[in-house]
PDB file of N, CA and C in Angstrom:
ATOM      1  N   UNK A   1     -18.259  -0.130  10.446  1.00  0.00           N
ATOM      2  CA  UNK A   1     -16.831   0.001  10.331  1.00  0.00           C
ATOM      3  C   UNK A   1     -16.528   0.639   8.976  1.00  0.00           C
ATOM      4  N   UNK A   2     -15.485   1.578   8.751  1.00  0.00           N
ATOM      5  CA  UNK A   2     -15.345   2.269   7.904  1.00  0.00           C
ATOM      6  C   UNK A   2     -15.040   1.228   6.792  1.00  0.00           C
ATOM      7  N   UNK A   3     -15.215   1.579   5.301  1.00  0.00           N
ATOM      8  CA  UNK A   3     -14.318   0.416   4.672  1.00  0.00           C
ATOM      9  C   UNK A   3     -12.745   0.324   4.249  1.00  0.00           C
ATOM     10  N   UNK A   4     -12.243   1.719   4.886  1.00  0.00           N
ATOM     11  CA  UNK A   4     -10.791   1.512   4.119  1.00  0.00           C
ATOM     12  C   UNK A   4     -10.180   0.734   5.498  1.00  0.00           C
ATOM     13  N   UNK A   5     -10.597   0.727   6.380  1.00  0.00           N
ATOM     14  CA  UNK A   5     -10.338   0.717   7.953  1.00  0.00           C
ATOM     15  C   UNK A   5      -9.976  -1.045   7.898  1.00  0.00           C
ATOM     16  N   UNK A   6     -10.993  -1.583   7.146  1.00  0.00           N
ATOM     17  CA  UNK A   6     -11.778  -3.002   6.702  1.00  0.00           C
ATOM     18  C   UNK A   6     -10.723  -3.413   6.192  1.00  0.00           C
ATOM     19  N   UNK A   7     -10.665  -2.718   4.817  1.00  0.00           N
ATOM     20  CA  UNK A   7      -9.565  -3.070   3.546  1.00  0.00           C
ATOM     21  C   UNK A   7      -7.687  -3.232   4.293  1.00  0.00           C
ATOM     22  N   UNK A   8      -7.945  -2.320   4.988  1.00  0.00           N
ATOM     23  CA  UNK A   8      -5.971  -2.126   5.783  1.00  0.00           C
ATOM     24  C   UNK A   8      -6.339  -3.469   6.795  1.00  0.00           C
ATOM     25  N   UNK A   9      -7.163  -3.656   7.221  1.00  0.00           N
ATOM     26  CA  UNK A   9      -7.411  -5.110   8.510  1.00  0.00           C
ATOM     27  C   UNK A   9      -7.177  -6.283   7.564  1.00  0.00           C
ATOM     28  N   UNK A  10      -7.555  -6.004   6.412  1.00  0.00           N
ATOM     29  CA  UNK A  10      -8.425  -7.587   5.381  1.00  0.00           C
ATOM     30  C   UNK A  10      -6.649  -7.636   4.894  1.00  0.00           C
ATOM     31  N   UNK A  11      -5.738  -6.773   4.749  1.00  0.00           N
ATOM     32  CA  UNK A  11      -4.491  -6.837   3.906  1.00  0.00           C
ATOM     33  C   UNK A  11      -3.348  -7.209   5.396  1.00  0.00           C
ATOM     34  N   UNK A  12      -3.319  -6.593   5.640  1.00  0.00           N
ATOM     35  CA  UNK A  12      -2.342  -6.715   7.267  1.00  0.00           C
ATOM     36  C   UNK A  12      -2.745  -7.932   7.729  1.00  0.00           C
ATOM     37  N   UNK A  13      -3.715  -8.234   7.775  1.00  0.00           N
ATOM     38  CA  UNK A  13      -3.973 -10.192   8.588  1.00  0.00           C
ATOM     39  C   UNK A  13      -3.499 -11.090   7.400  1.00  0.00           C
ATOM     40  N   UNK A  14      -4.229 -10.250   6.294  1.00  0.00           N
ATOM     41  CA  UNK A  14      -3.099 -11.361   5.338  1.00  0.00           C
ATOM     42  C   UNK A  14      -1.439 -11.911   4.937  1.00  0.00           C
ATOM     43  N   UNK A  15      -0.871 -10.405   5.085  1.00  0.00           N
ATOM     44  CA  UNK A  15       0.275 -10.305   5.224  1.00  0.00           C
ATOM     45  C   UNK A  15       0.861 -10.811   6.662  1.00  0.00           C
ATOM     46  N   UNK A  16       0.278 -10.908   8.203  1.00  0.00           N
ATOM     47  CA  UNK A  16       0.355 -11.629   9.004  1.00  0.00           C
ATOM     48  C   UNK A  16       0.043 -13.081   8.768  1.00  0.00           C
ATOM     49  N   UNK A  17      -0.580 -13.770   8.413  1.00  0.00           N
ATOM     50  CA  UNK A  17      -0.653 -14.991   8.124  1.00  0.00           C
ATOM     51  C   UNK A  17       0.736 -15.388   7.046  1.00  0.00           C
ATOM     52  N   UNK A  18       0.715 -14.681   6.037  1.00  0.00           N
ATOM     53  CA  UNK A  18       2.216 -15.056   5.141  1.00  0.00           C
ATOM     54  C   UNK A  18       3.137 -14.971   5.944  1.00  0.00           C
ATOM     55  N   UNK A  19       3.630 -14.195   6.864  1.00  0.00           N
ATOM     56  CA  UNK A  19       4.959 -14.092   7.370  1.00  0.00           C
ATOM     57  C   UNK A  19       4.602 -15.364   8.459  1.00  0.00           C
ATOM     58  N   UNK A  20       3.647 -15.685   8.772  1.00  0.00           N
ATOM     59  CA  UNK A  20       3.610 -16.928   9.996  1.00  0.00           C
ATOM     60  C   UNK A  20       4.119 -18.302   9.000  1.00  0.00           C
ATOM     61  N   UNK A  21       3.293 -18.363   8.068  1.00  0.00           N
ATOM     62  CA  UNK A  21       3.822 -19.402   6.942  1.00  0.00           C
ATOM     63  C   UNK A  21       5.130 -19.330   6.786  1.00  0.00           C
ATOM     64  N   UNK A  22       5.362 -17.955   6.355  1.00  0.00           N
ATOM     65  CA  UNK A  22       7.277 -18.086   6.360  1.00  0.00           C
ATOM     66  C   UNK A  22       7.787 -18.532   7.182  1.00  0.00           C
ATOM     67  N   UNK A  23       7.469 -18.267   8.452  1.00  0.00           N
ATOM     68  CA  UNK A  23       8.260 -18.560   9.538  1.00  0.00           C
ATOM     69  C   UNK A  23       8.069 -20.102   9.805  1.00  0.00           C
ATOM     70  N   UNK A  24       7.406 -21.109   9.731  1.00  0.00           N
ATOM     71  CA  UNK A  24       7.145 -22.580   9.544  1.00  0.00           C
ATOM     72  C   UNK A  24       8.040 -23.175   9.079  1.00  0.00           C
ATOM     73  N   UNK A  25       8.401 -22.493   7.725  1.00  0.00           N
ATOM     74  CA  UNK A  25       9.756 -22.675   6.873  1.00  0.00           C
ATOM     75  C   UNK A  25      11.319 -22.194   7.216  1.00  0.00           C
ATOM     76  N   UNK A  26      11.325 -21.945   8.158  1.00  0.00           N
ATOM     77  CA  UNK A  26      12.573 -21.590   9.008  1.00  0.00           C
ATOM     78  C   UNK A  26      13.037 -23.010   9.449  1.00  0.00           C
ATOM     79  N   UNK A  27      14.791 -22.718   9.758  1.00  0.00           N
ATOM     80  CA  UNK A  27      15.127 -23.947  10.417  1.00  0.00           C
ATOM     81  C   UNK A  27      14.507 -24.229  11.756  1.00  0.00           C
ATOM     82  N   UNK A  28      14.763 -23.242  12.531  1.00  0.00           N
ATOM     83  CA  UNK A  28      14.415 -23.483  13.928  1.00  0.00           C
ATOM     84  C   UNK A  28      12.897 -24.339  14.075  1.00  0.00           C
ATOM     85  N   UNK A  29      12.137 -23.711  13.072  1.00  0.00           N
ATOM     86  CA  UNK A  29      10.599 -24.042  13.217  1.00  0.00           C
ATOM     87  C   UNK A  29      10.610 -25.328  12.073  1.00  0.00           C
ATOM     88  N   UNK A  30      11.371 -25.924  11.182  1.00  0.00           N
ATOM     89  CA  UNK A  30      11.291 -27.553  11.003  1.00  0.00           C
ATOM     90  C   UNK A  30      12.053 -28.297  11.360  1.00  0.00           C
ATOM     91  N   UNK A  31      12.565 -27.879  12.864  1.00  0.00           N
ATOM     92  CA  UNK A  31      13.677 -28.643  13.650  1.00  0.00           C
ATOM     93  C   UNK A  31      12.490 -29.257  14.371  1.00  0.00           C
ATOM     94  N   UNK A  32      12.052 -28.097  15.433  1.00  0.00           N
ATOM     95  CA  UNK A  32      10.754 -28.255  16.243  1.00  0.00           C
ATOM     96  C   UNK A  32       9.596 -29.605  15.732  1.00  0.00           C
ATOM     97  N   UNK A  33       9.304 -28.761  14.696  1.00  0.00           N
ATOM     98  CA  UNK A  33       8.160 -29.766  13.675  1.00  0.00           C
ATOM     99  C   UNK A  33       8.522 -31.395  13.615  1.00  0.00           C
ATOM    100  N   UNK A  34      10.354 -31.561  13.424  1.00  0.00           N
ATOM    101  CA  UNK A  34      10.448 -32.966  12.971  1.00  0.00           C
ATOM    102  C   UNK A  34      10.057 -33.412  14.318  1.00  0.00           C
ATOM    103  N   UNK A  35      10.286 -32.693  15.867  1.00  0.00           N
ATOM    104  CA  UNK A  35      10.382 -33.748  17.062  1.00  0.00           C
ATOM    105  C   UNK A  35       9.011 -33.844  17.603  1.00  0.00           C
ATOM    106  N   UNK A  36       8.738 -32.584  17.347  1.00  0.00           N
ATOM    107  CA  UNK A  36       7.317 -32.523  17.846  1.00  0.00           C
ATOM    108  C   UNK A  36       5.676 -32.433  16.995  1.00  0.00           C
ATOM    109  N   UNK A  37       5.889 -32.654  15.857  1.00  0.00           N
ATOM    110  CA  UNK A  37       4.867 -32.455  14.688  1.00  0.00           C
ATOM    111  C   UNK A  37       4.368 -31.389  14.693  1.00  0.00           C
ATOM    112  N   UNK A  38       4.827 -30.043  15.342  1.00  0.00           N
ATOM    113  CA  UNK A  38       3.562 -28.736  14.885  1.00  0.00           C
ATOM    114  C   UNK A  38       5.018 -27.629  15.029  1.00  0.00           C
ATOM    115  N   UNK A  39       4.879 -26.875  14.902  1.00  0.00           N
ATOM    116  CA  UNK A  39       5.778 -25.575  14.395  1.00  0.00           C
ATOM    117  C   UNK A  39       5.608 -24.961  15.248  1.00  0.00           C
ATOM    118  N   UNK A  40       6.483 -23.837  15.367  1.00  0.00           N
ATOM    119  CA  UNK A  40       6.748 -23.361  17.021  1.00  0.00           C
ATOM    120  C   UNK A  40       5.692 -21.896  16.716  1.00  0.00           C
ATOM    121  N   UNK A  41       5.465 -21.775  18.430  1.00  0.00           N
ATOM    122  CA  UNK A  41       4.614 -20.887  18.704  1.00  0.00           C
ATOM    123  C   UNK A  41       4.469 -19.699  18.065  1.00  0.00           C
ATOM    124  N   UNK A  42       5.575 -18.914  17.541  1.00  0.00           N
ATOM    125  CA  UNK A  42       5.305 -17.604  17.027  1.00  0.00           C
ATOM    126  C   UNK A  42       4.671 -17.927  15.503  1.00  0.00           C
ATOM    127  N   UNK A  43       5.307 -18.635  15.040  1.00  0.00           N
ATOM    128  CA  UNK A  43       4.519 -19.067  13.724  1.00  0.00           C
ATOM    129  C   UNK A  43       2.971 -19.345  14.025  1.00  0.00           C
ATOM    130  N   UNK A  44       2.624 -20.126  14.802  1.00  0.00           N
ATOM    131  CA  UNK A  44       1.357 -20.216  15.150  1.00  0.00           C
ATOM    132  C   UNK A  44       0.539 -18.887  15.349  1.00  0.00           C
ATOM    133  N   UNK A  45       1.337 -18.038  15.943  1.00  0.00           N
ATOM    134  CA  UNK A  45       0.475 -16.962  16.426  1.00  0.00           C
ATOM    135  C   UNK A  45       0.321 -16.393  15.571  1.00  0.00           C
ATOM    136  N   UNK A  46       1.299 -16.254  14.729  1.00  0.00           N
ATOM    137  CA  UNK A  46       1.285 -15.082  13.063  1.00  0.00           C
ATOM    138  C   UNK A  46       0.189 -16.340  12.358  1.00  0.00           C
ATOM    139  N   UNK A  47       0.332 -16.996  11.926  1.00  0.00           N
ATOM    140  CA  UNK A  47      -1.053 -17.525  11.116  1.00  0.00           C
ATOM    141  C   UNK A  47      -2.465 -17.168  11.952  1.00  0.00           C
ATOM    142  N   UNK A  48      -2.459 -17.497  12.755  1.00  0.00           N
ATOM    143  CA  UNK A  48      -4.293 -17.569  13.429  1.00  0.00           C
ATOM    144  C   UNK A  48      -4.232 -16.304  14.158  1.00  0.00           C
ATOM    145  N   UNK A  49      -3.072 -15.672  13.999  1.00  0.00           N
ATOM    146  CA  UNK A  49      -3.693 -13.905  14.483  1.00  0.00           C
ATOM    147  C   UNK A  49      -4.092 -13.385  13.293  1.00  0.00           C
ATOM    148  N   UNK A  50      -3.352 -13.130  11.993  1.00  0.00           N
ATOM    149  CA  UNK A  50      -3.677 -12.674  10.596  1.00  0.00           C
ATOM    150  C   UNK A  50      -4.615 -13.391  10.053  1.00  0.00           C
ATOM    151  N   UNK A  51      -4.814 -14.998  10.190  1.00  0.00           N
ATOM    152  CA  UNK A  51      -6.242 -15.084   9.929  1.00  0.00           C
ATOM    153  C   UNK A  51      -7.732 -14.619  10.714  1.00  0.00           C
ATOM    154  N   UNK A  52      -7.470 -13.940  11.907  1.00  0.00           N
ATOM    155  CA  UNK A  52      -8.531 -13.713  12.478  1.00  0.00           C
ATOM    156  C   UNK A  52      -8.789 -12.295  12.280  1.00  0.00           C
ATOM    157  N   UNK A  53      -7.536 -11.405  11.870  1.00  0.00           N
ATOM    158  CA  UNK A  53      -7.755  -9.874  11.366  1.00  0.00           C
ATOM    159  C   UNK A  53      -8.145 -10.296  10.085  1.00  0.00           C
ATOM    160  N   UNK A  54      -7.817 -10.815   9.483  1.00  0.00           N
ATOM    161  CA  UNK A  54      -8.095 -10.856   7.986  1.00  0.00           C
ATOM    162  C   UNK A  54      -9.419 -11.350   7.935  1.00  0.00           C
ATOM    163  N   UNK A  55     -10.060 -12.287   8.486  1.00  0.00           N
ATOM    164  CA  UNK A  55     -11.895 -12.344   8.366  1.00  0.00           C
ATOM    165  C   UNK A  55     -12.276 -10.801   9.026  1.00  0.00           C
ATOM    166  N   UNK A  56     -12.261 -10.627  10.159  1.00  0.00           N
ATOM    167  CA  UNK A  56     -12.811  -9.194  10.782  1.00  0.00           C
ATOM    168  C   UNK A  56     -13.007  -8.239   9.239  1.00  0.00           C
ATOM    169  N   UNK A  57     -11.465  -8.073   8.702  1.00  0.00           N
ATOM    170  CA  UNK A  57     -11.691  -6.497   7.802  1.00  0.00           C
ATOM    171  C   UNK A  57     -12.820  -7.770   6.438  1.00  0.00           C
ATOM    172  N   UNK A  58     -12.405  -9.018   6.575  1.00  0.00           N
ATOM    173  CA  UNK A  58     -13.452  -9.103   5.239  1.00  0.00           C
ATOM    174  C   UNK A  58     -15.019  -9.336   5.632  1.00  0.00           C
ATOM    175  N   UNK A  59     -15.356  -9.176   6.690  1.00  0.00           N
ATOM    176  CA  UNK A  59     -16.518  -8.804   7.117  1.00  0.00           C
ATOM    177  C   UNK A  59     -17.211  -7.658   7.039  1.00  0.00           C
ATOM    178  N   UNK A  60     -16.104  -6.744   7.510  1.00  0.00           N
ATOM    179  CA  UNK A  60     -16.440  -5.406   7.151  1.00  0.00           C
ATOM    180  C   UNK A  60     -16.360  -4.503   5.959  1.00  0.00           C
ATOM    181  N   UNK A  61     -15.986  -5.526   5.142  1.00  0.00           N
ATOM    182  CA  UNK A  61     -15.618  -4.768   3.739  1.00  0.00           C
ATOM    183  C   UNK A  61     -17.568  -5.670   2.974  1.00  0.00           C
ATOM    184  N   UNK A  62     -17.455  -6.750   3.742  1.00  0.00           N
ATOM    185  CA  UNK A  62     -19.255  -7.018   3.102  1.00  0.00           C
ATOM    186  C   UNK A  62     -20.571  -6.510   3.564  1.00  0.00           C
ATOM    187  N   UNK A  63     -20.128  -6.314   4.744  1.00  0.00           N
ATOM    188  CA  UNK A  63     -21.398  -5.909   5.882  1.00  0.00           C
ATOM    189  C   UNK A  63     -21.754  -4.415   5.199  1.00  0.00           C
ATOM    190  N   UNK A  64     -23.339  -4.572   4.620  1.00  0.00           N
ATOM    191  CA  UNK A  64     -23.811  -3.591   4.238  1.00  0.00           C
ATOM    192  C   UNK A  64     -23.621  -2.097   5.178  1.00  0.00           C
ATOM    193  N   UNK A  65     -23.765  -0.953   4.566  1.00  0.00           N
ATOM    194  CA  UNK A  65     -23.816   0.060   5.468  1.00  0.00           C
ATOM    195  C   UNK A  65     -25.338   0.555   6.209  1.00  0.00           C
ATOM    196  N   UNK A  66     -25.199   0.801   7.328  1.00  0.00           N
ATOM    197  CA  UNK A  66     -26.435   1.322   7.986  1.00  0.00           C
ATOM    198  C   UNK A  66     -27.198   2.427   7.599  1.00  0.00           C
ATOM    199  N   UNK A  67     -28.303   2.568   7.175  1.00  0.00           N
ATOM    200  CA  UNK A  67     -28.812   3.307   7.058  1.00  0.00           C
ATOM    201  C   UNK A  67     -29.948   4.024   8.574  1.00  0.00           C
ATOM    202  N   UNK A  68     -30.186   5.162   8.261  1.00  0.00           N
ATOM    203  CA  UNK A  68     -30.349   5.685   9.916  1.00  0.00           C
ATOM    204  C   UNK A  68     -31.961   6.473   9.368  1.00  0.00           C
TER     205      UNK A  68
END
């Protein structure tokens, strides 16, 4: 995998995970939280989607390059 390719994956999942955090902190999503203890779905999805791009590009920003 290229590494700038890596670096834009490793920054964008991060910045997806922050905006899921933000969104936790919304009313709607600590209305949810007080009745039901977990935060509503889109927040969920923005954290554990941006954390799962964000390992991918930091994998690929470690994973040595191939030599041929």
């Amino acid at each position: 995998m290229n590494k700038i390719v890596s670096a834009v994956l490793l920054v964008g999942g991060l910045a997806l995970a922050g905006f899921g955090y933000r969104a936790t902190e919304s009313v709607a999503s600590e209305t949810k939280e007080a009745f039901s203890g977990m935060p509503t779905q889109t927040a969920m999805i923005f954290m554990i989607g941006g954390a799962v791009v964000a390992l991918i590009g930091l994998v690929g920003l470690l994973r040595r390059p191939r030599t041929v």
